[in-house]
PDB file of N, CA and C in Angstrom:
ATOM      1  N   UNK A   1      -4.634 -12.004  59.257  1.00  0.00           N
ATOM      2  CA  UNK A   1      -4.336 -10.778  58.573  1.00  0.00           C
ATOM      3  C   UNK A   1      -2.842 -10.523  58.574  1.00  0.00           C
ATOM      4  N   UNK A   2      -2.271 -10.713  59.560  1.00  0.00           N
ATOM      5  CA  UNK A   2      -0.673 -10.584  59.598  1.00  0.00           C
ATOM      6  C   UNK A   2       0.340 -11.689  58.843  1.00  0.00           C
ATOM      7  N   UNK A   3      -0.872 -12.780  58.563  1.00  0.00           N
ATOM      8  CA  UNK A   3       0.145 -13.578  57.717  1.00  0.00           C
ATOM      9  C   UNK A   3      -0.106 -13.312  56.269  1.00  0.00           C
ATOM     10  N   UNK A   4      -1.097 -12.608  55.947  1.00  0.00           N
ATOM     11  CA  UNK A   4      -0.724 -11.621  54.871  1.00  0.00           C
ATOM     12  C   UNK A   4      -0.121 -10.476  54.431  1.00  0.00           C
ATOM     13  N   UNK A   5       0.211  -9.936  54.929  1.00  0.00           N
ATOM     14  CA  UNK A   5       1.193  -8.906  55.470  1.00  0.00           C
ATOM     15  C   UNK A   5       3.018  -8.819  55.280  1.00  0.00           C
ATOM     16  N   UNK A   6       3.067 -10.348  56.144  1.00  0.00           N
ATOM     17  CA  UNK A   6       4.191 -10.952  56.247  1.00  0.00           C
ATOM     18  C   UNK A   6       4.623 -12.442  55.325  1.00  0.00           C
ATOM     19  N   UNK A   7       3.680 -11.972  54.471  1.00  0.00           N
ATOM     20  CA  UNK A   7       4.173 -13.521  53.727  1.00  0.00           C
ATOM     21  C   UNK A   7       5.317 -13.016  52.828  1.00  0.00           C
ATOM     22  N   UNK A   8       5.729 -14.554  52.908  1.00  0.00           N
ATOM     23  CA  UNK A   8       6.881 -14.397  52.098  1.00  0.00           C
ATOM     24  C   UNK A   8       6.666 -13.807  50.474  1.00  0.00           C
ATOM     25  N   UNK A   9       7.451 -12.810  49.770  1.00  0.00           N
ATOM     26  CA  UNK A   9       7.288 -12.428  48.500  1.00  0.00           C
ATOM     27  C   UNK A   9       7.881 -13.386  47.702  1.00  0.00           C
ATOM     28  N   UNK A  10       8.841 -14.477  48.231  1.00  0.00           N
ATOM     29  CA  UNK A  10       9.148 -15.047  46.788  1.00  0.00           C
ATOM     30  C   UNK A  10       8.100 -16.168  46.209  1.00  0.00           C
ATOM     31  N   UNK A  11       7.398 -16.757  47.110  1.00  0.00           N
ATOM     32  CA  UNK A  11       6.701 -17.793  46.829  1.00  0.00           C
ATOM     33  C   UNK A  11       5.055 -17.281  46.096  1.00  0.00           C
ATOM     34  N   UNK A  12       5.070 -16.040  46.444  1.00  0.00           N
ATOM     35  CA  UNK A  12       4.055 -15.065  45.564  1.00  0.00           C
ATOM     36  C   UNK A  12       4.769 -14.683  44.315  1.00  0.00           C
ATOM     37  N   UNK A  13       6.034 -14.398  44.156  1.00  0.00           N
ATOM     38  CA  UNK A  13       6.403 -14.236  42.638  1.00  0.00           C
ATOM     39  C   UNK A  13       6.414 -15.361  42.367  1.00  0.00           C
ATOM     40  N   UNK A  14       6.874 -16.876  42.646  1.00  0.00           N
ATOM     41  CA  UNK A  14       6.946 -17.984  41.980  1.00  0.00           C
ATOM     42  C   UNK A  14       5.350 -18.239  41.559  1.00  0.00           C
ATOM     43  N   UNK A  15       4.735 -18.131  42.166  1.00  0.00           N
ATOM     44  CA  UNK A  15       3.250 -18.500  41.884  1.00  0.00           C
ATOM     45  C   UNK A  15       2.393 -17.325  40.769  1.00  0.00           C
ATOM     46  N   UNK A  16       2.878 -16.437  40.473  1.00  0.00           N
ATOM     47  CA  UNK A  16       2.329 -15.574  39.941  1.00  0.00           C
ATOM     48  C   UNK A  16       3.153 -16.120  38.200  1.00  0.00           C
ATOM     49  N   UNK A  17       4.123 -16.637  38.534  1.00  0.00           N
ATOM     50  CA  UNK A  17       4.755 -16.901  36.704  1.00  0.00           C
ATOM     51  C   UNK A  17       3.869 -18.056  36.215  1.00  0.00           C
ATOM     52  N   UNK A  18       3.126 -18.649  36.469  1.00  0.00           N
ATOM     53  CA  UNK A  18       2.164 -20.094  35.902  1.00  0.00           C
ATOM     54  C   UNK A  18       1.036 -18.822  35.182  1.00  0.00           C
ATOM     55  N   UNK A  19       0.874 -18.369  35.995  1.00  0.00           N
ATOM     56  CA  UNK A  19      -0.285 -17.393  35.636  1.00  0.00           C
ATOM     57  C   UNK A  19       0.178 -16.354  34.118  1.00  0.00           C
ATOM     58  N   UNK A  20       1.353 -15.978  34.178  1.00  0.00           N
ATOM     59  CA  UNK A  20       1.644 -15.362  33.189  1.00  0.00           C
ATOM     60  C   UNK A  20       1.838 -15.884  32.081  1.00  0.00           C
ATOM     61  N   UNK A  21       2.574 -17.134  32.113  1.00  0.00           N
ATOM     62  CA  UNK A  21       2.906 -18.297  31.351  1.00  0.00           C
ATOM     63  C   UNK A  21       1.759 -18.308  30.669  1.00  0.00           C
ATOM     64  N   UNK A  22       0.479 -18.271  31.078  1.00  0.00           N
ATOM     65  CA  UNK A  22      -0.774 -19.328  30.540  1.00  0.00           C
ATOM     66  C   UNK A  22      -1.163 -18.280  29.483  1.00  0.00           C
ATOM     67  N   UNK A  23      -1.141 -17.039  30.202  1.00  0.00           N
ATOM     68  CA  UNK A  23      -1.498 -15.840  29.206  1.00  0.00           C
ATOM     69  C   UNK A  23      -0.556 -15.844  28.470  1.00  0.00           C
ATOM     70  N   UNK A  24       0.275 -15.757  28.105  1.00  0.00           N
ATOM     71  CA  UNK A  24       1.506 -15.805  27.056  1.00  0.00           C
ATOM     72  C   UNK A  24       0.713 -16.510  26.100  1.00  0.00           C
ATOM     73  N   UNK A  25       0.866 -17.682  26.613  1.00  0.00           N
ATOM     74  CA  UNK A  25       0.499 -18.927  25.788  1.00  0.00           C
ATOM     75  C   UNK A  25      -0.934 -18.737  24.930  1.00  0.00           C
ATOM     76  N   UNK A  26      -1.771 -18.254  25.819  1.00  0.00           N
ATOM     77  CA  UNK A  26      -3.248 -17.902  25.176  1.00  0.00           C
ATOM     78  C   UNK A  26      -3.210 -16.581  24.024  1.00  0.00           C
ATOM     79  N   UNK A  27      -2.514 -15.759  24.730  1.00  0.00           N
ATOM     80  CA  UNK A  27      -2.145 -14.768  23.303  1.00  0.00           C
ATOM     81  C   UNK A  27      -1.829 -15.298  22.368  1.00  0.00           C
ATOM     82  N   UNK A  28      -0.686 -16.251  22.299  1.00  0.00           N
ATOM     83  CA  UNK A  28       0.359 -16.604  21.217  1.00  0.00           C
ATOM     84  C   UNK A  28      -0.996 -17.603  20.422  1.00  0.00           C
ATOM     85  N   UNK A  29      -1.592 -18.480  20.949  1.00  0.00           N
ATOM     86  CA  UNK A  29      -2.711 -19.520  20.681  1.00  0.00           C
ATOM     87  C   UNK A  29      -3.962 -18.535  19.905  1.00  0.00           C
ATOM     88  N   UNK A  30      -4.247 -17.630  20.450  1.00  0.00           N
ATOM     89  CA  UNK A  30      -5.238 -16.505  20.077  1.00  0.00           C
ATOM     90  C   UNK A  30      -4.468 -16.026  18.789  1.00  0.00           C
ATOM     91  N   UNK A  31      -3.604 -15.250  18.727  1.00  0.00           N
ATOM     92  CA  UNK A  31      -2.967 -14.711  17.152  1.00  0.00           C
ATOM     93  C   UNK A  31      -2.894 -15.674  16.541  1.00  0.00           C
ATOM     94  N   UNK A  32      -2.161 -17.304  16.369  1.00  0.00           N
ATOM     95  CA  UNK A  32      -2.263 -17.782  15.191  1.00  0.00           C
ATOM     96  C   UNK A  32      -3.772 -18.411  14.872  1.00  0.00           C
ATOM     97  N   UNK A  33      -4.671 -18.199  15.513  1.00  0.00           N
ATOM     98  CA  UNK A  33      -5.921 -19.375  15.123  1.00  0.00           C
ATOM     99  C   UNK A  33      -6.820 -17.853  14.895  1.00  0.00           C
ATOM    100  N   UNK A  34      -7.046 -17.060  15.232  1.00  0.00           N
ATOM    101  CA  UNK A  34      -8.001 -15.549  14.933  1.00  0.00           C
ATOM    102  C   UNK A  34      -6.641 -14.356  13.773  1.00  0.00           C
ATOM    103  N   UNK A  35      -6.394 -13.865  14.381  1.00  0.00           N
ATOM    104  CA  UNK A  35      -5.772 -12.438  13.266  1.00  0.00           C
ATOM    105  C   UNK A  35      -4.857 -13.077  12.208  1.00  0.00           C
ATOM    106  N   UNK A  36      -4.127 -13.912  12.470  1.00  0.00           N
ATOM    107  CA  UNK A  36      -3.623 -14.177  11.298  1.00  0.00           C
ATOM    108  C   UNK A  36      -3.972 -15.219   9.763  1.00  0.00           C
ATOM    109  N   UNK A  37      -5.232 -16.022  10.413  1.00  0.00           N
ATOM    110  CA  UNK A  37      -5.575 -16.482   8.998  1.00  0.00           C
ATOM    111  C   UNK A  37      -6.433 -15.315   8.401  1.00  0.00           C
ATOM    112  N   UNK A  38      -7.450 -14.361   9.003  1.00  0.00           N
ATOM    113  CA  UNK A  38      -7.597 -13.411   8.538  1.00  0.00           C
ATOM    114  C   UNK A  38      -7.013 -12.616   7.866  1.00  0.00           C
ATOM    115  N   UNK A  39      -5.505 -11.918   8.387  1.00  0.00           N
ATOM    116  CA  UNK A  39      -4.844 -11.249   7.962  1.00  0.00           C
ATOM    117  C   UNK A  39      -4.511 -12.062   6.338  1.00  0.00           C
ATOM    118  N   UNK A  40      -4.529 -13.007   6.205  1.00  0.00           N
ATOM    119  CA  UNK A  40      -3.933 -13.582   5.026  1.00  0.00           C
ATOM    120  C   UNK A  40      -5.304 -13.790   3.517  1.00  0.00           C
ATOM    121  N   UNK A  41      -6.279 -13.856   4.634  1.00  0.00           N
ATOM    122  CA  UNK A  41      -7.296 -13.874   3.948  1.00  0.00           C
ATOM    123  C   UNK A  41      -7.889 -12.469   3.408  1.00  0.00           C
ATOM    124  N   UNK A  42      -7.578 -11.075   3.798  1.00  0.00           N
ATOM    125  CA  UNK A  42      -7.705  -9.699   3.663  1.00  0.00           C
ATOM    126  C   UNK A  42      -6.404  -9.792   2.274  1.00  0.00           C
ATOM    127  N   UNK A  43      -4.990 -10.318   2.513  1.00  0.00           N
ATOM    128  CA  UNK A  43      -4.268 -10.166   1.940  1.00  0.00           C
ATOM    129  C   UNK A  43      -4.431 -10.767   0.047  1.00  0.00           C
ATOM    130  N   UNK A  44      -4.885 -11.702   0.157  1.00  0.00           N
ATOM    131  CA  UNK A  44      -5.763 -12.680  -0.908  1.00  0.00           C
ATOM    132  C   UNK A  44      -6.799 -11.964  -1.700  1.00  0.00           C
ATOM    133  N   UNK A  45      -7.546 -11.326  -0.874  1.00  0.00           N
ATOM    134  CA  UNK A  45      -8.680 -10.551  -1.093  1.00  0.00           C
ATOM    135  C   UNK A  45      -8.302  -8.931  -2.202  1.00  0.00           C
ATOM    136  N   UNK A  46      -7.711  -8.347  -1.582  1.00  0.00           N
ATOM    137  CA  UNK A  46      -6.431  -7.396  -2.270  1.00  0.00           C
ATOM    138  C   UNK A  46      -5.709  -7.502  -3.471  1.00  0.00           C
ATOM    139  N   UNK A  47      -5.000  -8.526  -3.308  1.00  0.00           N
ATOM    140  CA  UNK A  47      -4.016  -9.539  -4.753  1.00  0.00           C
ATOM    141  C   UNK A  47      -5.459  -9.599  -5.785  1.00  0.00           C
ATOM    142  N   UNK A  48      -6.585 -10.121  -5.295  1.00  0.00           N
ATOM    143  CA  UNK A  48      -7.532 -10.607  -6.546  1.00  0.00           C
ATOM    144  C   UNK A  48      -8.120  -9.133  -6.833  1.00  0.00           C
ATOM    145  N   UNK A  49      -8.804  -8.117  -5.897  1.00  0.00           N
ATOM    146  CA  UNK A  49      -9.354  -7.049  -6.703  1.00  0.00           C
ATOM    147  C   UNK A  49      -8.313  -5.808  -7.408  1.00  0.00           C
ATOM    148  N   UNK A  50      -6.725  -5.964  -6.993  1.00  0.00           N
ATOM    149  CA  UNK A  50      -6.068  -5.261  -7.865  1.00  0.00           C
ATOM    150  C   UNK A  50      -5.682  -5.745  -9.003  1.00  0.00           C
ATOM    151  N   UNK A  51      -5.777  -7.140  -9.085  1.00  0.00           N
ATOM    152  CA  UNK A  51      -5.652  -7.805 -10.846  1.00  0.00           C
ATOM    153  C   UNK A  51      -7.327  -7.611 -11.085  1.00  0.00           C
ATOM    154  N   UNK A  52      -8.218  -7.091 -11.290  1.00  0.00           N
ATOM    155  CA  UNK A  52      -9.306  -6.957 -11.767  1.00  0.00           C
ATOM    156  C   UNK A  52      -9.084  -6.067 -12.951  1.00  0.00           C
ATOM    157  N   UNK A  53      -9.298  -6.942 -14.233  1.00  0.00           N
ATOM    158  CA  UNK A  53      -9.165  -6.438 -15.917  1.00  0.00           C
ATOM    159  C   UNK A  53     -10.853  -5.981 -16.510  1.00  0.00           C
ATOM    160  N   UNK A  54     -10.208  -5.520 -17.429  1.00  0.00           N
ATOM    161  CA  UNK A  54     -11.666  -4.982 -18.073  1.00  0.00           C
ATOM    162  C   UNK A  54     -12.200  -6.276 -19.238  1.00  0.00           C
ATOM    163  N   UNK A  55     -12.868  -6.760 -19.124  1.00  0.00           N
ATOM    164  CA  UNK A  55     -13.533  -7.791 -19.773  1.00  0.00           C
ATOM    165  C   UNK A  55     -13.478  -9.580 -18.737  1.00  0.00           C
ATOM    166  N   UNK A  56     -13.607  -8.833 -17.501  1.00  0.00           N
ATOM    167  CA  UNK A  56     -13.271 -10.509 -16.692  1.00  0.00           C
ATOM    168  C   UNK A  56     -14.972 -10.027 -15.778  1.00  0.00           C
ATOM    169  N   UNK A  57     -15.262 -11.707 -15.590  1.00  0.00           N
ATOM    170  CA  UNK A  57     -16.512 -11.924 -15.224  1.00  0.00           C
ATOM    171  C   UNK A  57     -16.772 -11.876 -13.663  1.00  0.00           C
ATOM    172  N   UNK A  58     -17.311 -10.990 -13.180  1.00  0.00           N
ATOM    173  CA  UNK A  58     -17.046 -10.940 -11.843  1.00  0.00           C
ATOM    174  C   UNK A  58     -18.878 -10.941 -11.117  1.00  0.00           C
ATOM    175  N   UNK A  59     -18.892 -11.507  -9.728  1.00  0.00           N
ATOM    176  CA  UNK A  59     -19.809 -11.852  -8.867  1.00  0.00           C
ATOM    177  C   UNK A  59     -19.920 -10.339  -8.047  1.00  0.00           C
ATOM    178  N   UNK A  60     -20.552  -9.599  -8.034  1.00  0.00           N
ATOM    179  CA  UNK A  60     -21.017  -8.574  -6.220  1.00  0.00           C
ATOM    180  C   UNK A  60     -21.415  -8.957  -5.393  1.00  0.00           C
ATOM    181  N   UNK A  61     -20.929  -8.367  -4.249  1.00  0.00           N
ATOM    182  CA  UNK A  61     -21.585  -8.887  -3.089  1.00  0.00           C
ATOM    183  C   UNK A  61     -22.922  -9.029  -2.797  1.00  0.00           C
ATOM    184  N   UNK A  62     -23.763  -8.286  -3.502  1.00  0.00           N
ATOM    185  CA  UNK A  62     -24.969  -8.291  -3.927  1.00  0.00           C
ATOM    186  C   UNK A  62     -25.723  -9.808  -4.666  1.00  0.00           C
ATOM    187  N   UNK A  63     -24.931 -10.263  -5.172  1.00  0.00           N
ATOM    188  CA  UNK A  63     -25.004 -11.546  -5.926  1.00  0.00           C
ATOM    189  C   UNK A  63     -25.192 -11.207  -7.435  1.00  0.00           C
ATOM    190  N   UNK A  64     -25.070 -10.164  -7.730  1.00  0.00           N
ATOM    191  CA  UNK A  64     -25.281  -9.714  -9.610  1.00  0.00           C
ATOM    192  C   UNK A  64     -24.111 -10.162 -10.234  1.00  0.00           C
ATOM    193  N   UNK A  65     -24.102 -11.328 -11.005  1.00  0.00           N
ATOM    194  CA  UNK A  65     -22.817 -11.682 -12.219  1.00  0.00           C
ATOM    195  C   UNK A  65     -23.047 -10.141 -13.218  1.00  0.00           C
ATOM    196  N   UNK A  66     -22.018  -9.717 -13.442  1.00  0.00           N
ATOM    197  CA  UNK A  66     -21.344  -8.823 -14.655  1.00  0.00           C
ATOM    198  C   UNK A  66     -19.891  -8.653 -15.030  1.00  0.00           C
ATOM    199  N   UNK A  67     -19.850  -8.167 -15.902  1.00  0.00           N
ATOM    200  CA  UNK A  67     -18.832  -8.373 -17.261  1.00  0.00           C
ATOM    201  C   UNK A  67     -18.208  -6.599 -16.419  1.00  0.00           C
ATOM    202  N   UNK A  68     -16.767  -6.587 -15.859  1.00  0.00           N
ATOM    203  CA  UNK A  68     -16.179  -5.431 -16.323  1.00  0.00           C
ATOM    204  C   UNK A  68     -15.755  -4.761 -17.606  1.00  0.00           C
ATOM    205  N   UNK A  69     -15.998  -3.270 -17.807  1.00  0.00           N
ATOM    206  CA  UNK A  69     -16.219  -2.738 -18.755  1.00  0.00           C
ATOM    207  C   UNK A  69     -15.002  -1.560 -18.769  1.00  0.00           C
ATOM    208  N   UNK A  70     -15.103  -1.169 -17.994  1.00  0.00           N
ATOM    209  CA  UNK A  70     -14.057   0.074 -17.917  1.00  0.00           C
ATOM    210  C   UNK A  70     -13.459   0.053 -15.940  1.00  0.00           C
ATOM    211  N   UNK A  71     -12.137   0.282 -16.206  1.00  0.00           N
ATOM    212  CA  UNK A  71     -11.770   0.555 -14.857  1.00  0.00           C
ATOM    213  C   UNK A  71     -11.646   2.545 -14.705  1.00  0.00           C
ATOM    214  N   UNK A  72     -12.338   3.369 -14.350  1.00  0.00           N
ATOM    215  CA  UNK A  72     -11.970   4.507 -14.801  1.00  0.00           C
ATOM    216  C   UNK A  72     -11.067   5.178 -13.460  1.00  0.00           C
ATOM    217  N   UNK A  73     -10.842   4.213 -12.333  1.00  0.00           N
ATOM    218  CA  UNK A  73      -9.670   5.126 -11.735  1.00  0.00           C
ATOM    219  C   UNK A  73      -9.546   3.564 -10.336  1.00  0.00           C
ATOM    220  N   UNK A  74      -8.746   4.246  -9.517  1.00  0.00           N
ATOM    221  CA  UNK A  74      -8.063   3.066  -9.077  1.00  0.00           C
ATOM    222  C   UNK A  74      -9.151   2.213  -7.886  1.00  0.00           C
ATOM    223  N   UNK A  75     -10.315   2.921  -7.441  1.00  0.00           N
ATOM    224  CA  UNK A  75     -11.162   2.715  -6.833  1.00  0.00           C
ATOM    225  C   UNK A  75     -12.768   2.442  -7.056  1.00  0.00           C
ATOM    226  N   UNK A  76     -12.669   2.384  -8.853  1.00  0.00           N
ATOM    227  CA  UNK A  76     -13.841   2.805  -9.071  1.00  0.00           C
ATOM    228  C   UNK A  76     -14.007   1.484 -10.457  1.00  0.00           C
ATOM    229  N   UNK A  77     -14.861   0.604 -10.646  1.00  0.00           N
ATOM    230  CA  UNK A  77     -15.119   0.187 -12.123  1.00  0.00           C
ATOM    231  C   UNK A  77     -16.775   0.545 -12.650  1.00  0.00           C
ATOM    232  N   UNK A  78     -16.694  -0.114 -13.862  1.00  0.00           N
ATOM    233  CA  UNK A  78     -18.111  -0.153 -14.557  1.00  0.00           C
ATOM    234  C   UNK A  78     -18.242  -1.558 -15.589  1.00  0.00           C
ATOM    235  N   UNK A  79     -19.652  -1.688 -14.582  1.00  0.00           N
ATOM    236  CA  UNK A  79     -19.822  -3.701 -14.380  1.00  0.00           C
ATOM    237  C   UNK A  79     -21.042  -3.502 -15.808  1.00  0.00           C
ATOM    238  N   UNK A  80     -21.108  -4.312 -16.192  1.00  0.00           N
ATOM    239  CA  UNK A  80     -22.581  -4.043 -17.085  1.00  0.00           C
ATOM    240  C   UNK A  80     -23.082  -5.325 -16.810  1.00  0.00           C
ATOM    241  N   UNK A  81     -24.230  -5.263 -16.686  1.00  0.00           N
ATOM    242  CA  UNK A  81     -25.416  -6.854 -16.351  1.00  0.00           C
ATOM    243  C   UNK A  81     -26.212  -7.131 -17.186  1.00  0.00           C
ATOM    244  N   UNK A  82     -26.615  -8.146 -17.531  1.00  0.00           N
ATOM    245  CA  UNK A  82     -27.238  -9.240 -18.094  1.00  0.00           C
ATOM    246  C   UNK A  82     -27.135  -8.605 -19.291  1.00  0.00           C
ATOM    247  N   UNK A  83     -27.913  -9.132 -20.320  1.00  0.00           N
ATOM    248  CA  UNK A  83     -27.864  -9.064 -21.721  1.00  0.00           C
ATOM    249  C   UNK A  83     -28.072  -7.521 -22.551  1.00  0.00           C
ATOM    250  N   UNK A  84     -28.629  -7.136 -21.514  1.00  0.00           N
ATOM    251  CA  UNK A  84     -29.148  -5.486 -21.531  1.00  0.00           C
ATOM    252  C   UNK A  84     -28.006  -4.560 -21.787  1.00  0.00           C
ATOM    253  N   UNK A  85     -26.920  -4.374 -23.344  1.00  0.00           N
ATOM    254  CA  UNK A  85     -26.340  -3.439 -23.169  1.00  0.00           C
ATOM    255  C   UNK A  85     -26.586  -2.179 -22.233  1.00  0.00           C
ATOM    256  N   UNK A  86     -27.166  -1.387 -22.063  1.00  0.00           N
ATOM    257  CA  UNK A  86     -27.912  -0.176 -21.311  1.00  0.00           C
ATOM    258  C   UNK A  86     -27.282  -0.453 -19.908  1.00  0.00           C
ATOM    259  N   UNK A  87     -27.475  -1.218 -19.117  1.00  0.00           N
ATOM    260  CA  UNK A  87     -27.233  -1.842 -18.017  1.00  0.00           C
ATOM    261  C   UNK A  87     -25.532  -1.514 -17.374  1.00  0.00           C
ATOM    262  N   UNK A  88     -25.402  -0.163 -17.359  1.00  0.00           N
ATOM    263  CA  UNK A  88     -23.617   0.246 -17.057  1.00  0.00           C
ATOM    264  C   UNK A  88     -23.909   0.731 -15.478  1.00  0.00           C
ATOM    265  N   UNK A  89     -23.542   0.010 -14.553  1.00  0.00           N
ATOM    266  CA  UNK A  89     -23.308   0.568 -13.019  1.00  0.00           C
ATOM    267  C   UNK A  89     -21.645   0.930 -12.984  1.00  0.00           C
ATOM    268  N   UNK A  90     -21.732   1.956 -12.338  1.00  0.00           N
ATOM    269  CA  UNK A  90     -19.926   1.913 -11.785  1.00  0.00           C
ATOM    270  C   UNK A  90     -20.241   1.969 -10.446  1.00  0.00           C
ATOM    271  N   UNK A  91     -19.310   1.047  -9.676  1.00  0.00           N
ATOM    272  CA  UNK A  91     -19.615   0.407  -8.167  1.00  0.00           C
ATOM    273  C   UNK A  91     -17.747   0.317  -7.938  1.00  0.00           C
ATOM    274  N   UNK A  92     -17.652   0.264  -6.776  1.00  0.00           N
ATOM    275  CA  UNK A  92     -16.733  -0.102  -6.101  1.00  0.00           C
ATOM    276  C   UNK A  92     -16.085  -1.116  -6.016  1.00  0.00           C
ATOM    277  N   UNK A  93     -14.814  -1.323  -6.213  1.00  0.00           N
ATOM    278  CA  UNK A  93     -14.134  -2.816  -6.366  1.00  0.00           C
ATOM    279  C   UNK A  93     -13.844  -3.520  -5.273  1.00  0.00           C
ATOM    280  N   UNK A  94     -14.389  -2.956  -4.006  1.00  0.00           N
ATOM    281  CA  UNK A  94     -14.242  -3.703  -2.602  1.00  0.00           C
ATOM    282  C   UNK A  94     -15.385  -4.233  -2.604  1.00  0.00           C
ATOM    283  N   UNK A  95     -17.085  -3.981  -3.657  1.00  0.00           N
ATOM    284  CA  UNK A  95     -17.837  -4.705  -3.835  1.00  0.00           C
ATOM    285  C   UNK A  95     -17.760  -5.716  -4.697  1.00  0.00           C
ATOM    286  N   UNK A  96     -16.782  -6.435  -5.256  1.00  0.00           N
ATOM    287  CA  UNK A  96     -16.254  -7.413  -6.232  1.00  0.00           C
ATOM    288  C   UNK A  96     -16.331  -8.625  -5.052  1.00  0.00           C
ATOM    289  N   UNK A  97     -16.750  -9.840  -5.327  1.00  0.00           N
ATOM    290  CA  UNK A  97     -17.075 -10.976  -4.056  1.00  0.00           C
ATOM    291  C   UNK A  97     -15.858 -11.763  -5.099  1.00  0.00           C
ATOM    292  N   UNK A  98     -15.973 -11.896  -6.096  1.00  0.00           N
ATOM    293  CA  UNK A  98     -15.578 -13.168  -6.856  1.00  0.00           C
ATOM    294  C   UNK A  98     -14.835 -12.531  -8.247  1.00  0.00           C
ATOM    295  N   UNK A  99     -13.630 -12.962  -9.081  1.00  0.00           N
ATOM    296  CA  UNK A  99     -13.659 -12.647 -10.401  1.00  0.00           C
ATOM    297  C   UNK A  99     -13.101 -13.643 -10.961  1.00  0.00           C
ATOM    298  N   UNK A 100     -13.441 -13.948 -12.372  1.00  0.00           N
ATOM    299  CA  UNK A 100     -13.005 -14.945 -13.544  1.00  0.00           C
ATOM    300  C   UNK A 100     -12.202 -14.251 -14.840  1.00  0.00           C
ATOM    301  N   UNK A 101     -10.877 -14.484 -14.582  1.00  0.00           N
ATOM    302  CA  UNK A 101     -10.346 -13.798 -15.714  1.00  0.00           C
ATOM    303  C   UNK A 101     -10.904 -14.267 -17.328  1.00  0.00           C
ATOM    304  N   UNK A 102     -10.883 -12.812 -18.354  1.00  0.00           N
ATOM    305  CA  UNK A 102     -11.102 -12.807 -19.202  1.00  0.00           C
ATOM    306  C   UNK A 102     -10.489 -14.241 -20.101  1.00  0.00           C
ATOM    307  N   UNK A 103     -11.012 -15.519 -20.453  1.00  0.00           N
ATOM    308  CA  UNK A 103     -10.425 -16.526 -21.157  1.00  0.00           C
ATOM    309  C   UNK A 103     -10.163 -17.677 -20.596  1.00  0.00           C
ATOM    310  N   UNK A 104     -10.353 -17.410 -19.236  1.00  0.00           N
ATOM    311  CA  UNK A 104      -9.677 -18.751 -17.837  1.00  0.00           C
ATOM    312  C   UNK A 104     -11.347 -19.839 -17.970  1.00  0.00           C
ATOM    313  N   UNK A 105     -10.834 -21.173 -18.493  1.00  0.00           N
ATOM    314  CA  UNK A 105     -12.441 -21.900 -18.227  1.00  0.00           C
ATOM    315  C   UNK A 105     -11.794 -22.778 -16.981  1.00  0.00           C
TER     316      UNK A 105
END
């Protein structure tokens, strides 16, 4: 018990920097392989539903292909499905999975 007590502190700080080191390292290893291909992949995701035009062919997360029809505000479109003029949903553009610009084969 007294040679815990009395131990030396430097050879406890030297031994305690491997330990910090490793965590460093595991953070730094952890951010580029988890948050940041994400982050880039959120960023991608963004770029494609703010170019979303009115007449481009787009997928829902739902899996329904439709034709945008109207964008009527910055959060909001109207998809129409299958052959069924009648067929006007307005849904959310964070529900957009996929889009094909109007003319792109």
């Amino acid at each position: 018990m007294t040679v815990l007590l009395t131990g030396n502190t430097a050879t406890g700080a030297a031994s305690m920097l491997p330990m910090i080191l490793w965590i460093v390292v595991l953070g730094g290893l952890m951010y580029f392989m988890f948050y940041r291909p994400q982050k880039k992949e959120q960023a991608k995701r963004d770029a494609m539903l703010a170019d979303v035009q009115v007449g481009a062919a787009v997928l829902t997360t739902s899996g329904f292909y439709g034709i945008v029809i109207d964008i009527p505000d910055e959060e909001t479109v109207i998809v129409e499905f299958g052959s069924n003029k009648n067929c006007r949903i307005p849904m959310k553009k964070t529900a957009i999975q996929e889009v094909e610009k109007p003319g792109a084969e």
